[in-house]
PDB file of N, CA and C in Angstrom:
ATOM      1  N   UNK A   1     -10.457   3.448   0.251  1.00  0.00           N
ATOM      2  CA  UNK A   1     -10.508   2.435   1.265  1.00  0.00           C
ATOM      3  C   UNK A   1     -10.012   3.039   2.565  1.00  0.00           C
ATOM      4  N   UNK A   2     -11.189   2.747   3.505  1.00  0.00           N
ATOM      5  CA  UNK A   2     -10.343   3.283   4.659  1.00  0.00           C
ATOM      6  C   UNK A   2      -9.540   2.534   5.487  1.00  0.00           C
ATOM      7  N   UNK A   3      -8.821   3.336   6.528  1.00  0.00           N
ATOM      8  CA  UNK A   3      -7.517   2.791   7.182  1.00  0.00           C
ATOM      9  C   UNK A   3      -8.017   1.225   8.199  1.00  0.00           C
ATOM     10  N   UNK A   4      -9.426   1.905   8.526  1.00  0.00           N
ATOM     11  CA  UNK A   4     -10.062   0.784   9.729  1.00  0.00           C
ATOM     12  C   UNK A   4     -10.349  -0.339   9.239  1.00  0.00           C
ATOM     13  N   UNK A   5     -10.495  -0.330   8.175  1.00  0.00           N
ATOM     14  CA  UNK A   5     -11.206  -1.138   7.658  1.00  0.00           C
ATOM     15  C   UNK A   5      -9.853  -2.294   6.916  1.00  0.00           C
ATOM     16  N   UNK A   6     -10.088  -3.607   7.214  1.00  0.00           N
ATOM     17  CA  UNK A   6      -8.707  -4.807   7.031  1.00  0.00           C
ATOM     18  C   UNK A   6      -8.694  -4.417   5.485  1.00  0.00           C
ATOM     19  N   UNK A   7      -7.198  -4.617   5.027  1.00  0.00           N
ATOM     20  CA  UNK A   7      -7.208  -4.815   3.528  1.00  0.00           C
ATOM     21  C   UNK A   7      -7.182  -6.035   3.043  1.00  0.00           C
ATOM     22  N   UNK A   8      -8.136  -5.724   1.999  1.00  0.00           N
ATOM     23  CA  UNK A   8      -8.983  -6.854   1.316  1.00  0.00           C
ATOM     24  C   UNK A   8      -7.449  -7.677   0.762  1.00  0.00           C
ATOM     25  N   UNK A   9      -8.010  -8.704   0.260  1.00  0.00           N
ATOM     26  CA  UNK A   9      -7.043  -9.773  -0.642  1.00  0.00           C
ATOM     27  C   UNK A   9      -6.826  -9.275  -1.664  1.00  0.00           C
ATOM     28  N   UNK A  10      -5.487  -9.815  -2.546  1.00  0.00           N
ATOM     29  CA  UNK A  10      -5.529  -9.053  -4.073  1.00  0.00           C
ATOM     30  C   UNK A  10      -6.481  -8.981  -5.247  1.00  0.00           C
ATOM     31  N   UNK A  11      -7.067 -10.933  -4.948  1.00  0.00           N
ATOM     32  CA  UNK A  11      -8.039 -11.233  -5.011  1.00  0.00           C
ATOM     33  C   UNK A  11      -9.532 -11.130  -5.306  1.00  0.00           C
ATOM     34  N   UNK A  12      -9.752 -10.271  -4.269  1.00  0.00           N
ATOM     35  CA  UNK A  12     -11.334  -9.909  -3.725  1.00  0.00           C
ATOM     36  C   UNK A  12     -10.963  -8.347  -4.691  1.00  0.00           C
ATOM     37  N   UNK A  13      -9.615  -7.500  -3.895  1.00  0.00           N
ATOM     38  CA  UNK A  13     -10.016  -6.349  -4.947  1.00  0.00           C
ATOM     39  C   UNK A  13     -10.046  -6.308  -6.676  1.00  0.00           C
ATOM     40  N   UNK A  14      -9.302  -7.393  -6.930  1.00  0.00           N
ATOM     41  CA  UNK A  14      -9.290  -7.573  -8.672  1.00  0.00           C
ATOM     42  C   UNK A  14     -10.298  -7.366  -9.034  1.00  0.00           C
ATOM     43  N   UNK A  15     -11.537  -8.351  -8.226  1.00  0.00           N
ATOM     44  CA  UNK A  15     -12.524  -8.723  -8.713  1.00  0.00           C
ATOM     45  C   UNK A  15     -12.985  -7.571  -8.358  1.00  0.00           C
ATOM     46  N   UNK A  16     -13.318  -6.914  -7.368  1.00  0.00           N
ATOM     47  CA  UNK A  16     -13.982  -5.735  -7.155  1.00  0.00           C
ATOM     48  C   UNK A  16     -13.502  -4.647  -8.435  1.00  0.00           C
ATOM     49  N   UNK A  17     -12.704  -4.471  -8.905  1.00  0.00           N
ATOM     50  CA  UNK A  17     -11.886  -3.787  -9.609  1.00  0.00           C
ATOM     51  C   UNK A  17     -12.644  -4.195 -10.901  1.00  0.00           C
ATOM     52  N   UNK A  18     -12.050  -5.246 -11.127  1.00  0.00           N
ATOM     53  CA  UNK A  18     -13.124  -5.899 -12.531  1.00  0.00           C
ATOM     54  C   UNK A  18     -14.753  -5.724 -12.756  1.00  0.00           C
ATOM     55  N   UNK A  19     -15.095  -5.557 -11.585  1.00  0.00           N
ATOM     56  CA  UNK A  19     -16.832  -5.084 -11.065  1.00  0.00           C
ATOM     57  C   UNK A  19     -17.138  -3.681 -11.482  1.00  0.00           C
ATOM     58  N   UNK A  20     -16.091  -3.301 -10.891  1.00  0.00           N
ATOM     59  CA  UNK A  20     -16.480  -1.497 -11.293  1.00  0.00           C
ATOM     60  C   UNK A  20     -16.464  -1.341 -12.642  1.00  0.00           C
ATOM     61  N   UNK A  21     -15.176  -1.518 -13.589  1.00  0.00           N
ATOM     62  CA  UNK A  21     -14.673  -1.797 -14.967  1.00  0.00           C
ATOM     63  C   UNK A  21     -16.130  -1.810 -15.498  1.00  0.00           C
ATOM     64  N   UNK A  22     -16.323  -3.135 -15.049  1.00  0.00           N
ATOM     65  CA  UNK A  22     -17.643  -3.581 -15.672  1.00  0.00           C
ATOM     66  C   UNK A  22     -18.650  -2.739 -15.792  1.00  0.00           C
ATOM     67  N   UNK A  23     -19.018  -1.820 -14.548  1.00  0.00           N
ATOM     68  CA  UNK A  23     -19.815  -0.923 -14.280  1.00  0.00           C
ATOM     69  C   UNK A  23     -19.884   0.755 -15.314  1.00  0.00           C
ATOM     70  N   UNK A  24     -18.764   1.105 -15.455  1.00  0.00           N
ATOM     71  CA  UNK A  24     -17.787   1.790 -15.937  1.00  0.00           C
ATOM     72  C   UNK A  24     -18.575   2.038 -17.612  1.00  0.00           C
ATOM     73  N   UNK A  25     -17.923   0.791 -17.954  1.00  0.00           N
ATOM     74  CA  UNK A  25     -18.347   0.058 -19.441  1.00  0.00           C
ATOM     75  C   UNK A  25     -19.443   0.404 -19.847  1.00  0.00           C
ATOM     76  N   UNK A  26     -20.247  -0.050 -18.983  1.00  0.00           N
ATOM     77  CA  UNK A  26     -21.921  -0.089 -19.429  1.00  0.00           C
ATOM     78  C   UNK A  26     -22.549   1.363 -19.565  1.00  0.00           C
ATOM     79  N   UNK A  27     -21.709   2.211 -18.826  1.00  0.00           N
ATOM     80  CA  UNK A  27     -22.277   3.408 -19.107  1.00  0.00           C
ATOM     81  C   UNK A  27     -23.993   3.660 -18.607  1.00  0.00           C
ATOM     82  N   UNK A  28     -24.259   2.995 -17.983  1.00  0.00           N
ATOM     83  CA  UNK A  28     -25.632   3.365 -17.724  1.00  0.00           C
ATOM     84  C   UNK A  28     -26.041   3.630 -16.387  1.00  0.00           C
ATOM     85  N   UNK A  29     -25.144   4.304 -15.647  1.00  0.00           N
ATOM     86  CA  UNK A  29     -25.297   4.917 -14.375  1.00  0.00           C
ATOM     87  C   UNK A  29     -25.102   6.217 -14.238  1.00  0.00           C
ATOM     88  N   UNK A  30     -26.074   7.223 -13.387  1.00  0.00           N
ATOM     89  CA  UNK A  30     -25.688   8.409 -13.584  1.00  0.00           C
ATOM     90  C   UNK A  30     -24.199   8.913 -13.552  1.00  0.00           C
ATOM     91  N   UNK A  31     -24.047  10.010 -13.918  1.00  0.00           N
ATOM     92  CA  UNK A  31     -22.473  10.480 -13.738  1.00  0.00           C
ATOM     93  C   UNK A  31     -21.762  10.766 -12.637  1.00  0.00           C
ATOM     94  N   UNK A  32     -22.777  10.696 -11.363  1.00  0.00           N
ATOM     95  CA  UNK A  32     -21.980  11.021 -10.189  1.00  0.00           C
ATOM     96  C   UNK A  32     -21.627   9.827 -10.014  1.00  0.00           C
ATOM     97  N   UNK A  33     -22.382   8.766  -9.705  1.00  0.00           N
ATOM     98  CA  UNK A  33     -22.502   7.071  -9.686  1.00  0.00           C
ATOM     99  C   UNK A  33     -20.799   6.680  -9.874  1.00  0.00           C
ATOM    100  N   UNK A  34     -21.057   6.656 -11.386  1.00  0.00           N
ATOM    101  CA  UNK A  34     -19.577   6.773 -12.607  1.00  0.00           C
ATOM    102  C   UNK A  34     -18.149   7.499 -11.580  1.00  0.00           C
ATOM    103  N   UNK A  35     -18.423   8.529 -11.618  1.00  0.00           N
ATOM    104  CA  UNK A  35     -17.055   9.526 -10.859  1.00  0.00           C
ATOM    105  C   UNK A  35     -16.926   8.536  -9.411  1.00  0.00           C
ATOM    106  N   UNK A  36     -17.858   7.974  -8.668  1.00  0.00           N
ATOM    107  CA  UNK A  36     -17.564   7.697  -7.327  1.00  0.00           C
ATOM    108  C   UNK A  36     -17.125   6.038  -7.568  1.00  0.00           C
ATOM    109  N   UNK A  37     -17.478   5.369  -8.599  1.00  0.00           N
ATOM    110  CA  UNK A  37     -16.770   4.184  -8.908  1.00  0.00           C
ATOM    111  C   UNK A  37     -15.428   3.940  -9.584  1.00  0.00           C
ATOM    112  N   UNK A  38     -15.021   5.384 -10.611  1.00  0.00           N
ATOM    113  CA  UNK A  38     -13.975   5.587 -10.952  1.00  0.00           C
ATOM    114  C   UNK A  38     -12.996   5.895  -9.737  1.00  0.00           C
ATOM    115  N   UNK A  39     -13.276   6.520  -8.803  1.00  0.00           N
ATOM    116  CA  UNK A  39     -12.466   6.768  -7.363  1.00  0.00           C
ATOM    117  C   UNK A  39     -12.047   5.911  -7.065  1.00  0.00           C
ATOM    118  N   UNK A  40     -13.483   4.666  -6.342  1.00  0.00           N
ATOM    119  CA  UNK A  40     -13.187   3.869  -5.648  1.00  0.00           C
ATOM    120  C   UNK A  40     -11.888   2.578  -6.623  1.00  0.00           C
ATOM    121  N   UNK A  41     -12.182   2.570  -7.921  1.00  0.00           N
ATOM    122  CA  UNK A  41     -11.419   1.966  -8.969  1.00  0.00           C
ATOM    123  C   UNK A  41     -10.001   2.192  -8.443  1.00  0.00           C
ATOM    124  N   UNK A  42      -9.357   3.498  -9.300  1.00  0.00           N
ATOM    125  CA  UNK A  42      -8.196   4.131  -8.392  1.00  0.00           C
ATOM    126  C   UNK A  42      -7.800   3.707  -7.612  1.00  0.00           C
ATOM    127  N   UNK A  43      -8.484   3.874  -6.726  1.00  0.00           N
ATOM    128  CA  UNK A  43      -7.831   3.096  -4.983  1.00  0.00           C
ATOM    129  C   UNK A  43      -7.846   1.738  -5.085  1.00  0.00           C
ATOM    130  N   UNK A  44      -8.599   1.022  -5.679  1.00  0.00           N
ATOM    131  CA  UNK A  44      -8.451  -0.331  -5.818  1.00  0.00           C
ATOM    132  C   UNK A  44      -7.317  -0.889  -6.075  1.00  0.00           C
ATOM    133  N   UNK A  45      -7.248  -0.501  -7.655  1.00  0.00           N
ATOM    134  CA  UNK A  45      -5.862  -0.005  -8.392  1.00  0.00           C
ATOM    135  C   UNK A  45      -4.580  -0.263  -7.936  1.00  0.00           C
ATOM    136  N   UNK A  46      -4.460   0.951  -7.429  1.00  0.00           N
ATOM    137  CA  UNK A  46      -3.139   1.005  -6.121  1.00  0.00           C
ATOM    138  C   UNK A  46      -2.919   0.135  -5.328  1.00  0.00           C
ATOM    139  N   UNK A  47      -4.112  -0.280  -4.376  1.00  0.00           N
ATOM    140  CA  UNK A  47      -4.124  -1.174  -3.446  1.00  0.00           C
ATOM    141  C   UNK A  47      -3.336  -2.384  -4.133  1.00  0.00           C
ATOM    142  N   UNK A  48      -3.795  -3.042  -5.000  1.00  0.00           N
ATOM    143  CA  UNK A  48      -3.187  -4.293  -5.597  1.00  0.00           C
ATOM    144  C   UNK A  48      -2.048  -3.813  -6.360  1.00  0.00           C
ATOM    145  N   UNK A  49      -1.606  -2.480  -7.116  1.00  0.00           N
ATOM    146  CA  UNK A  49      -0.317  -2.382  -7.183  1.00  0.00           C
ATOM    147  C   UNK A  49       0.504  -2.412  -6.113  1.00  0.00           C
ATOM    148  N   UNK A  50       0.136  -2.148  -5.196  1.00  0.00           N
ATOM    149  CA  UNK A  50       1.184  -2.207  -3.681  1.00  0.00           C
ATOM    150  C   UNK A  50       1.232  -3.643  -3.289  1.00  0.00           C
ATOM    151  N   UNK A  51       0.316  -4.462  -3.273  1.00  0.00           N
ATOM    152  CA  UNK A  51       0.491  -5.728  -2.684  1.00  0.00           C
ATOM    153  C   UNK A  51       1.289  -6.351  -4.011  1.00  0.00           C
ATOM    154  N   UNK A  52       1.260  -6.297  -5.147  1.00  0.00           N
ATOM    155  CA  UNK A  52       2.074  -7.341  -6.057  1.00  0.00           C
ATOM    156  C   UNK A  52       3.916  -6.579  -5.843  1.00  0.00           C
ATOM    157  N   UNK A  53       3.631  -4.956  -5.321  1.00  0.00           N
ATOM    158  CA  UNK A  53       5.401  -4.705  -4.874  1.00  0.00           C
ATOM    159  C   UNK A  53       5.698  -5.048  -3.687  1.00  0.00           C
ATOM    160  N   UNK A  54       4.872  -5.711  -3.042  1.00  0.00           N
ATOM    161  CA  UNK A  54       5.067  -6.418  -1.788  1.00  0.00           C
ATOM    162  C   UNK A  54       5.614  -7.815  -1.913  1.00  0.00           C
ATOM    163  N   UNK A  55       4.372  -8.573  -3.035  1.00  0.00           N
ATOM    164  CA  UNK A  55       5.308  -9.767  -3.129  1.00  0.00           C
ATOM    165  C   UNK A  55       6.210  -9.845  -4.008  1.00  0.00           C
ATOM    166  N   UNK A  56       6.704  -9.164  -4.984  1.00  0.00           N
ATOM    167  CA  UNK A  56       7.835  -8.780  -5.831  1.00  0.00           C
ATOM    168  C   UNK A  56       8.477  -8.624  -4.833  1.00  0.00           C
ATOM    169  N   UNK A  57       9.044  -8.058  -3.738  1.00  0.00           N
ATOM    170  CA  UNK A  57       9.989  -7.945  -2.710  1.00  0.00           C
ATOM    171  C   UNK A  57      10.691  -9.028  -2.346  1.00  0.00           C
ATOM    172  N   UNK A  58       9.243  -9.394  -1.445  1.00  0.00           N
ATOM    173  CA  UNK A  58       9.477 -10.976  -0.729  1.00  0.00           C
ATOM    174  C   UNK A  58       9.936 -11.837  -1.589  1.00  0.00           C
ATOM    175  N   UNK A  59       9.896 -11.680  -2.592  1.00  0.00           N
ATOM    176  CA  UNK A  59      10.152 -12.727  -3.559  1.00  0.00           C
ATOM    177  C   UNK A  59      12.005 -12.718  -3.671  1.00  0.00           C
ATOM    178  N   UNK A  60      12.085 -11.380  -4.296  1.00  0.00           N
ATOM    179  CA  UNK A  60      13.567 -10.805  -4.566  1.00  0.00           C
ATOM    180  C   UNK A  60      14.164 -11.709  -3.157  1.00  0.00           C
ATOM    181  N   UNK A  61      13.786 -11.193  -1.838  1.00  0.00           N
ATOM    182  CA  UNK A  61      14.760 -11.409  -1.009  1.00  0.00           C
ATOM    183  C   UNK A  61      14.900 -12.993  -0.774  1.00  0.00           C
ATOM    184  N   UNK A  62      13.953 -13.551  -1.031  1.00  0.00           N
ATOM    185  CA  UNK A  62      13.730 -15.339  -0.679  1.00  0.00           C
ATOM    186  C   UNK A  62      15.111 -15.748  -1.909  1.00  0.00           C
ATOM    187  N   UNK A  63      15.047 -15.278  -2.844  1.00  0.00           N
ATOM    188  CA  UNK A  63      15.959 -15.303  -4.238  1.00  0.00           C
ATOM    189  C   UNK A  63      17.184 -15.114  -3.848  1.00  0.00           C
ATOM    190  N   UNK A  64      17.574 -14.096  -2.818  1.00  0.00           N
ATOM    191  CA  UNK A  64      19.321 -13.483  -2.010  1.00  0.00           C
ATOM    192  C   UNK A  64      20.060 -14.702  -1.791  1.00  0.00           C
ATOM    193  N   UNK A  65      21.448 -14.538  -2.365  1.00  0.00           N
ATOM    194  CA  UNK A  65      22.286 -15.854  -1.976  1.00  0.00           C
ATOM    195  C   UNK A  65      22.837 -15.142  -0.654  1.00  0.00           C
ATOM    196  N   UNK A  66      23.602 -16.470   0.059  1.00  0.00           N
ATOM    197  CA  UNK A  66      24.098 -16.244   1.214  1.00  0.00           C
ATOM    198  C   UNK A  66      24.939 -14.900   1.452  1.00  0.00           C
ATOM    199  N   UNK A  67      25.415 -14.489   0.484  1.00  0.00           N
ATOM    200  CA  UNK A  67      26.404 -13.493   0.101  1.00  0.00           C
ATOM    201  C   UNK A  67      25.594 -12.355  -0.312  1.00  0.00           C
ATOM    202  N   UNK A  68      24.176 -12.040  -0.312  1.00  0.00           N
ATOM    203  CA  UNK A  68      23.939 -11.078  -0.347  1.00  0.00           C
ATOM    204  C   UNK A  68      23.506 -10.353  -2.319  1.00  0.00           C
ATOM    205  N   UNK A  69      23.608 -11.540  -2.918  1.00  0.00           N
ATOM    206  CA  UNK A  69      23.598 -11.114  -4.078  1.00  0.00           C
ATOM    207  C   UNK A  69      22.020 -11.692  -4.553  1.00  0.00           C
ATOM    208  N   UNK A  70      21.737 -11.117  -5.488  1.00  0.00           N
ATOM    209  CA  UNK A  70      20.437 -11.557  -6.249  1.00  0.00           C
ATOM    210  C   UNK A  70      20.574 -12.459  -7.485  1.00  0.00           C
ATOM    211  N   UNK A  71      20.066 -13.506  -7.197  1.00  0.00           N
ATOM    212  CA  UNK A  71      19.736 -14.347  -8.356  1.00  0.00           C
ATOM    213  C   UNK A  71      18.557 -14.306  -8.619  1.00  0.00           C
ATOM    214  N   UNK A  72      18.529 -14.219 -10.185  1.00  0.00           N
ATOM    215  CA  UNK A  72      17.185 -14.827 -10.370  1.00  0.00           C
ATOM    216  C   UNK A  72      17.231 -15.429 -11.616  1.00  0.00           C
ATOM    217  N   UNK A  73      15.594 -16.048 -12.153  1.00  0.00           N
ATOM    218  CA  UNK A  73      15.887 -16.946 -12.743  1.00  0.00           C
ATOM    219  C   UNK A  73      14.293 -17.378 -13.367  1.00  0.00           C
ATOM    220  N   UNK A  74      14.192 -17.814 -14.671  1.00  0.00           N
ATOM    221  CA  UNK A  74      12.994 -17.508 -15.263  1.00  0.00           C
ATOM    222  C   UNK A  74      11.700 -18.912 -14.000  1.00  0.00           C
ATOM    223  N   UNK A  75      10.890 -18.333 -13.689  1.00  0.00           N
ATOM    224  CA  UNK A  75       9.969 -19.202 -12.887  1.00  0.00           C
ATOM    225  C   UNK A  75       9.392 -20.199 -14.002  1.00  0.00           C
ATOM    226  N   UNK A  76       9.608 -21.538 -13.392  1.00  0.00           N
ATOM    227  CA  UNK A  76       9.735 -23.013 -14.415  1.00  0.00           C
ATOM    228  C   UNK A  76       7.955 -23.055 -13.475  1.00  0.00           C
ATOM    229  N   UNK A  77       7.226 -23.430 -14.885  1.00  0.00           N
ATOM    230  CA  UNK A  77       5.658 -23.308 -14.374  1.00  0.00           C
ATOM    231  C   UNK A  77       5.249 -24.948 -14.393  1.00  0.00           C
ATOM    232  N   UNK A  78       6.496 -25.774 -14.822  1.00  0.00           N
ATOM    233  CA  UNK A  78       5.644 -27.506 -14.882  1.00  0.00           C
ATOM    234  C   UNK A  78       6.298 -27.980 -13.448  1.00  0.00           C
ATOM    235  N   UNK A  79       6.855 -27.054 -12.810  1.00  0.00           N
ATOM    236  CA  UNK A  79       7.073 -27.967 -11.537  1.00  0.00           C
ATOM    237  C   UNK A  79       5.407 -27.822 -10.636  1.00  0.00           C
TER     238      UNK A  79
END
């Protein structure tokens, strides 16, 4: 992915990510095809590993008590 170009949502790349996978799978594309979707995969990859340690961050710090300490606490999913 290049620099100029906005980064996509986590979203859009999952799915892009899940696209290639898919692509991957089927095995029925030549082998250069294959190597240049496995790349672009990779980078996908990353991309959304960096944005979920992004909001793992934001998260941690929203969590900081006044004092500087970390709480946390199992996320209650019926609220």
């Amino acid at each position: 992915m290049s620099n100029s170009k906005e980064t996509n949502t986590f979203e859009t790349s999952l799915k892009e990510l899940e696209k290639i996978v898919g692509q991957l799978e089927a095995g029925d594309t030549p082998l250069e095809a294959q190597l240049k979707a496995f790349e672009k995969g990779v980078a996908l990859s990353r991309e959304c590993l960096k944005q979920l340690e992004e909001v793992e961050r934001k998260v941690e710090l929203l969590m900081q008590t006044p004092e500087g300490e970390l709480k946390t606490k199992p996320f209650d999913f019926s609220q």
